[in-house]
C-alpha atoms as a PDB file:
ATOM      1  CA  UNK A   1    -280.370-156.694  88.417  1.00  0.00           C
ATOM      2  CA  UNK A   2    -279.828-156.713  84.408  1.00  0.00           C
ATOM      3  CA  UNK A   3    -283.391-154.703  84.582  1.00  0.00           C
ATOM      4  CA  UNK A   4    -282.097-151.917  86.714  1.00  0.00           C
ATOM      5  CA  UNK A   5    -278.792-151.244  85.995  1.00  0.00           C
ATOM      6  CA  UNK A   6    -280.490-150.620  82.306  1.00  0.00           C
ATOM      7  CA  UNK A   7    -283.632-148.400  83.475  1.00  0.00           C
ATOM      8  CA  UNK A   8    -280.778-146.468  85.377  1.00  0.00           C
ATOM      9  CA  UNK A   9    -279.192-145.769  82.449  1.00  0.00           C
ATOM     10  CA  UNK A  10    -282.167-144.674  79.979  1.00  0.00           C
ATOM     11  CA  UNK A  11    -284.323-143.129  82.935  1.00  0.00           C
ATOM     12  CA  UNK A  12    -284.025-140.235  85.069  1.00  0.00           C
ATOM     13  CA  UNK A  13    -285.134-140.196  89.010  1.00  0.00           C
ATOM     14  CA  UNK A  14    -288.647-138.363  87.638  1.00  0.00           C
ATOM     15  CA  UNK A  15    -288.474-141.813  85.236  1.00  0.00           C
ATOM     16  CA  UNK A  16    -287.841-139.461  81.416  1.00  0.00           C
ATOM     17  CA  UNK A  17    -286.099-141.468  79.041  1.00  0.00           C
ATOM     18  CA  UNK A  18    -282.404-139.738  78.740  1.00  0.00           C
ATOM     19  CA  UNK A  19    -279.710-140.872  76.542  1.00  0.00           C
ATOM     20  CA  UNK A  20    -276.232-141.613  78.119  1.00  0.00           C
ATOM     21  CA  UNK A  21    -274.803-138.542  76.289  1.00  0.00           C
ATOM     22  CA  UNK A  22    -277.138-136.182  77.622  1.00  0.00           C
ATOM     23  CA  UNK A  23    -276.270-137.102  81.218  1.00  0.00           C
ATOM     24  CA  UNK A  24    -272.770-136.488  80.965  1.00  0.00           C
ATOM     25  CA  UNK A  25    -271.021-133.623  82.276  1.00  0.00           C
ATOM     26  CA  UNK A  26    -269.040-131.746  79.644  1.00  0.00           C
ATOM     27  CA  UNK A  27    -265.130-131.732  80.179  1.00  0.00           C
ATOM     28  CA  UNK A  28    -263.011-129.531  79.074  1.00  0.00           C
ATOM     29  CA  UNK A  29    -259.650-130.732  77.538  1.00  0.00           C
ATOM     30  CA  UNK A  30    -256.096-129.405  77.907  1.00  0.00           C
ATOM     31  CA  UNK A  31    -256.859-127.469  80.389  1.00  0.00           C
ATOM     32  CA  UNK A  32    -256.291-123.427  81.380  1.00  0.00           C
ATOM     33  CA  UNK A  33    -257.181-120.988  79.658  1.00  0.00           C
ATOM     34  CA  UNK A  34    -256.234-121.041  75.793  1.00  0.00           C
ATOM     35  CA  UNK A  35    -254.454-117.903  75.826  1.00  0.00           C
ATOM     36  CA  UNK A  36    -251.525-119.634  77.538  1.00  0.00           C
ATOM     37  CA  UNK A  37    -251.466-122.718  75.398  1.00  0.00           C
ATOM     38  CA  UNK A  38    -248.369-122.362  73.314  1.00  0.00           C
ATOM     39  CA  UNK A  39    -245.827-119.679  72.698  1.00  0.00           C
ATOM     40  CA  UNK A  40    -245.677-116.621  70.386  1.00  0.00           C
ATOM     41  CA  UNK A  41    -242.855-115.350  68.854  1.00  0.00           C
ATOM     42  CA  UNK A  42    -241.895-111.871  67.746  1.00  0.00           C
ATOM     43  CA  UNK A  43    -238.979-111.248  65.009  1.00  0.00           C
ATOM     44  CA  UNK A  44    -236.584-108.522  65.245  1.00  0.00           C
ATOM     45  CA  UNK A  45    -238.618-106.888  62.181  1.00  0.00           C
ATOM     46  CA  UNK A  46    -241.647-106.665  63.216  1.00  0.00           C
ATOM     47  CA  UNK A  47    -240.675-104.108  66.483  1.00  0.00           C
ATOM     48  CA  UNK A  48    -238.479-102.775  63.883  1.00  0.00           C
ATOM     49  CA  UNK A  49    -241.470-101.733  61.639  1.00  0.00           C
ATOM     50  CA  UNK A  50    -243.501-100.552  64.193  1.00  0.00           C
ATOM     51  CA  UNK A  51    -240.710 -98.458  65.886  1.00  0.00           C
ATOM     52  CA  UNK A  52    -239.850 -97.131  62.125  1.00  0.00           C
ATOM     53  CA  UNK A  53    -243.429 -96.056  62.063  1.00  0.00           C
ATOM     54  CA  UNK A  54    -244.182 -94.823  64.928  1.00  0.00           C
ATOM     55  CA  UNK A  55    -240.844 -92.477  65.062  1.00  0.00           C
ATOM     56  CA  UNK A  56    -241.781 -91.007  61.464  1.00  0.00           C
ATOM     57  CA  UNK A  57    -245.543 -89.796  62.689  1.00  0.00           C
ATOM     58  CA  UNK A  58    -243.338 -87.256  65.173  1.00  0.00           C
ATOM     59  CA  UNK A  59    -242.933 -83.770  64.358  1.00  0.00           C
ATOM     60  CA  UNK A  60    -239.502 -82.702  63.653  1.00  0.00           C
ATOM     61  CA  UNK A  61    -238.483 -86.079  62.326  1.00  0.00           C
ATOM     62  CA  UNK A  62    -237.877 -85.301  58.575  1.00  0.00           C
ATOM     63  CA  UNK A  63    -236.041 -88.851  57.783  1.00  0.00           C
ATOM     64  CA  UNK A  64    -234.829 -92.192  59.453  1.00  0.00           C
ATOM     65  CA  UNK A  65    -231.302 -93.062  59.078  1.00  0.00           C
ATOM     66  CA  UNK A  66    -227.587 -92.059  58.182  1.00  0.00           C
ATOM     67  CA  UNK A  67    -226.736 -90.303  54.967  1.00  0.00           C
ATOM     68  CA  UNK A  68    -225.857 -93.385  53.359  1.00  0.00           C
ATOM     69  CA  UNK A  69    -228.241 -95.583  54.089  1.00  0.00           C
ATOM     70  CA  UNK A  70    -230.776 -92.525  52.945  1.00  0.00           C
ATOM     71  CA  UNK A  71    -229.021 -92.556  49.494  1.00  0.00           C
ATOM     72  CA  UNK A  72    -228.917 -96.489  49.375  1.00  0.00           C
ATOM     73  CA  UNK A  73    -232.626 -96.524  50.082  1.00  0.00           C
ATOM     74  CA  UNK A  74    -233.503 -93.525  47.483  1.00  0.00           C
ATOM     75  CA  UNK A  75    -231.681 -95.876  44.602  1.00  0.00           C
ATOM     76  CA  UNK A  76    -233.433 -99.022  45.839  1.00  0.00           C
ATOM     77  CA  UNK A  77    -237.102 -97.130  45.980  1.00  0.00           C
ATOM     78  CA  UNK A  78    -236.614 -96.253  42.327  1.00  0.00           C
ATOM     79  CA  UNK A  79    -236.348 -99.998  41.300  1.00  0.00           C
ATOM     80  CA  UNK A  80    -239.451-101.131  40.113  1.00  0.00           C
ATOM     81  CA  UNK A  81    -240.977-103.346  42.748  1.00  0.00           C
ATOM     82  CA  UNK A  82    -238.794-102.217  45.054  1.00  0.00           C
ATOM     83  CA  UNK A  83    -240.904-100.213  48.589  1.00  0.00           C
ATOM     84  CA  UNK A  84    -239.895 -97.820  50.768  1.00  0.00           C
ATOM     85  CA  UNK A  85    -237.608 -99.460  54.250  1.00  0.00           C
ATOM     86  CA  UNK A  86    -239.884 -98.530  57.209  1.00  0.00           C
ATOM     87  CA  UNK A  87    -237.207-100.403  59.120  1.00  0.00           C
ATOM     88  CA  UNK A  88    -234.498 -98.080  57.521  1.00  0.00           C
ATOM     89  CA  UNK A  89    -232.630 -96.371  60.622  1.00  0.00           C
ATOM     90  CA  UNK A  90    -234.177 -98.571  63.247  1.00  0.00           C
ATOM     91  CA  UNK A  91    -232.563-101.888  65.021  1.00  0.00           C
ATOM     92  CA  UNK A  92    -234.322-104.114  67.438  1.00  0.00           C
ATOM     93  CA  UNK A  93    -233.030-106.782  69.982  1.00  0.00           C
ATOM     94  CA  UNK A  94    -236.204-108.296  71.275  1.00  0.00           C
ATOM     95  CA  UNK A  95    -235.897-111.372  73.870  1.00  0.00           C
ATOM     96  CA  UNK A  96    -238.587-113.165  75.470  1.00  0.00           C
ATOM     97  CA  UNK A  97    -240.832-110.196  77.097  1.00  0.00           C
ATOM     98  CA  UNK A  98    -238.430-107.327  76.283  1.00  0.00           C
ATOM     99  CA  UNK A  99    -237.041-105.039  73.619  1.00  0.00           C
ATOM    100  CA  UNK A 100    -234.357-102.400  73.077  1.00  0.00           C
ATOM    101  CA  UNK A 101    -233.969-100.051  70.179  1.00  0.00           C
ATOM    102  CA  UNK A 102    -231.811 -98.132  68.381  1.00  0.00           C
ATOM    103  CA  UNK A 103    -233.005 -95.280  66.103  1.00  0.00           C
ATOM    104  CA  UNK A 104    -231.319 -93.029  63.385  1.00  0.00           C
ATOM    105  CA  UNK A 105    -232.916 -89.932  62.636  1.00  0.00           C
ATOM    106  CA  UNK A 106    -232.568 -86.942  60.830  1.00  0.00           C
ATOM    107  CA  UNK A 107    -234.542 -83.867  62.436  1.00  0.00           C
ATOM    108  CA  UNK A 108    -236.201 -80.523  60.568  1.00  0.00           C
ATOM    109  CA  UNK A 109    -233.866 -77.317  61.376  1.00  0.00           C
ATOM    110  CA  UNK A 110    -235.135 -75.033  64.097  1.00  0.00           C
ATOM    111  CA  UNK A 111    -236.623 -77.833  66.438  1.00  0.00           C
ATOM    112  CA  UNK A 112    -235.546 -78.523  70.101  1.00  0.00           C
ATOM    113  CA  UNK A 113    -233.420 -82.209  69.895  1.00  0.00           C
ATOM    114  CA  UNK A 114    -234.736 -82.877  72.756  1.00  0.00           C
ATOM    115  CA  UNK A 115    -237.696 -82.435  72.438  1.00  0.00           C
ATOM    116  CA  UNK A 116    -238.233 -84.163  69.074  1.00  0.00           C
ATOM    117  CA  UNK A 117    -235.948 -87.182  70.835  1.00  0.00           C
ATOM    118  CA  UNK A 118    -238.327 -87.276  74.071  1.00  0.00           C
ATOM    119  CA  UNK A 119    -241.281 -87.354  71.730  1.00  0.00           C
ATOM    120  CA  UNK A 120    -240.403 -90.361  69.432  1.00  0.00           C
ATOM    121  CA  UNK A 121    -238.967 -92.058  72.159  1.00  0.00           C
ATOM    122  CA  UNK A 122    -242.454 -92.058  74.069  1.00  0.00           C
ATOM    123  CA  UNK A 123    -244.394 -92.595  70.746  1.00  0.00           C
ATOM    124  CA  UNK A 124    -241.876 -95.913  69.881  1.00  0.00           C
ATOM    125  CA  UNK A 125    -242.076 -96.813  73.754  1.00  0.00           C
ATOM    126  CA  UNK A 126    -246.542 -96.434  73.191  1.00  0.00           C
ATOM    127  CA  UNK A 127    -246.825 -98.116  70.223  1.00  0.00           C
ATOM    128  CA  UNK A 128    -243.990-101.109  70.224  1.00  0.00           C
ATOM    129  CA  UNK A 129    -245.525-102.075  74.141  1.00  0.00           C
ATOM    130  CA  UNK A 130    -249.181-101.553  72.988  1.00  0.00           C
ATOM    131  CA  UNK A 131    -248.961-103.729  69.979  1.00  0.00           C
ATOM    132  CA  UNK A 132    -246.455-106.258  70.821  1.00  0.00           C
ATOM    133  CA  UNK A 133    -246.925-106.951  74.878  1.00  0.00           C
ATOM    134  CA  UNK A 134    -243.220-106.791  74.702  1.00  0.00           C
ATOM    135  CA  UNK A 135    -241.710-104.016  77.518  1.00  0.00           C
ATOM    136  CA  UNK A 136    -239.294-101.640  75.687  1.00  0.00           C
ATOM    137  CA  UNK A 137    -236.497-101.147  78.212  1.00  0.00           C
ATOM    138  CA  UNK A 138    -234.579 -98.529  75.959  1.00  0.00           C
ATOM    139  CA  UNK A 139    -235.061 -96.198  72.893  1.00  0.00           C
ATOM    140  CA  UNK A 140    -231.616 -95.140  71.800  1.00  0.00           C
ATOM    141  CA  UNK A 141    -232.074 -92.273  69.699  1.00  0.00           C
ATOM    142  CA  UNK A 142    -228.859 -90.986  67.172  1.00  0.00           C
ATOM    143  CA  UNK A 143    -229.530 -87.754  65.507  1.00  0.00           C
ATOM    144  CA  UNK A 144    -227.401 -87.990  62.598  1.00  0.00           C
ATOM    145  CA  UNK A 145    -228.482 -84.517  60.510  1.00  0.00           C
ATOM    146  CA  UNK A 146    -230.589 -81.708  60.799  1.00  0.00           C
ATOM    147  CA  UNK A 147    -232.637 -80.933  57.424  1.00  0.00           C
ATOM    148  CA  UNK A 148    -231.793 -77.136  56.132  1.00  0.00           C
ATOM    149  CA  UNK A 149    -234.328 -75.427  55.166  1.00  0.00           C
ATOM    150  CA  UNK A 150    -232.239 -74.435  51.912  1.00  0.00           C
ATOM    151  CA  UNK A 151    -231.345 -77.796  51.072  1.00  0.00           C
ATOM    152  CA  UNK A 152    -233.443 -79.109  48.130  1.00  0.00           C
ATOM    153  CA  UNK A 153    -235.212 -83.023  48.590  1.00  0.00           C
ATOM    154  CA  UNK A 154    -233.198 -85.010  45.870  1.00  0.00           C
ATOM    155  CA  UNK A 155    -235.810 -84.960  42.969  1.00  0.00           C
ATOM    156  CA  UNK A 156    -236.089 -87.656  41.075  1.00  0.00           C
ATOM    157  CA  UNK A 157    -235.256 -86.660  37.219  1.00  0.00           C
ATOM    158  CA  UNK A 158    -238.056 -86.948  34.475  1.00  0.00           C
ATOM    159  CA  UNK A 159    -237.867 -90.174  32.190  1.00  0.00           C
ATOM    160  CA  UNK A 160    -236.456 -89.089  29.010  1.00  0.00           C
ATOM    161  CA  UNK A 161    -238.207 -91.874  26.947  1.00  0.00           C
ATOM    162  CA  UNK A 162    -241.703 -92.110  27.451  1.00  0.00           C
END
């Protein structure tokens, strides 16, 4: 019996020579499909950054933000090292599958509001859902200033030591 259990092992029913590995099935492990194997997490900063972006590519949209938080990013953009706040005028709550936003802007004078708002919120809405999964249930949208054509961008003055 010795004799046949082992040519049943090394022989095949046309009688090839087969190693054991080579008539095993291949398993797979851990089941389902890998996609679903653990969990991802998105911060707060990351919709933030791609709502801050995605609101500044809309016409009409001259700046993000209040007054003040336009003047305290101007002083920290001239520190050396220091980068422009994409996030500056946008704030996120993002859960599980969902998001809500709030965004400050500041539109160009002599565009419809509501317009301008309908457009970022449906860029935000495109681009936060398309690149995140995560379903935006509302784009708050504060227009805090409208830029006059007559007001002058805050230069910033030339070094006097060079």
């Amino acid at each position: 019996m010795t004799d046949m259990t082992e040519q049943n092992r090394t022989q095949n029913p046309e009688g090839a020579a087969e190693s054991p590995v080579q008539t095993r099935k291949a398993t797979r492990r851990g089941g389902g499909d890998p996609a679903t194997r653990g969990r991802t997490t998105i911060a707060d900063g990351v919709v933030e950054k791609i709502a801050g972006m995605a609101a500044r590519d809309v016409l009409g949209v001259h700046a993000m933000g209040s007054g003040l938080s336009r003047t305290f990013g101007a002083v920290r953009d001239r520190v050396p090292g220091g980068s422009k706040s994409v996030t500056r005028g946008v704030k996120a709550e993002v859960g599980e599958v969902q998001t809500a936003l709030d965004l400050e802007i500041v539109v160009d004078y002599g565009v419809s509001i509501g317009d301008v708002a309908k457009a970022v919120r449906e860029n935000v809405i495109s681009a936060v859902e398309r690149m995140t999964g995560l379903e935006v249930v509302e784009v708050n949208i504060a227009v805090s200033d409208v830029k006059l054509p007559e007001e002058e961008e805050e230069e910033e003055p030339e070094p006097r030591i060079q």
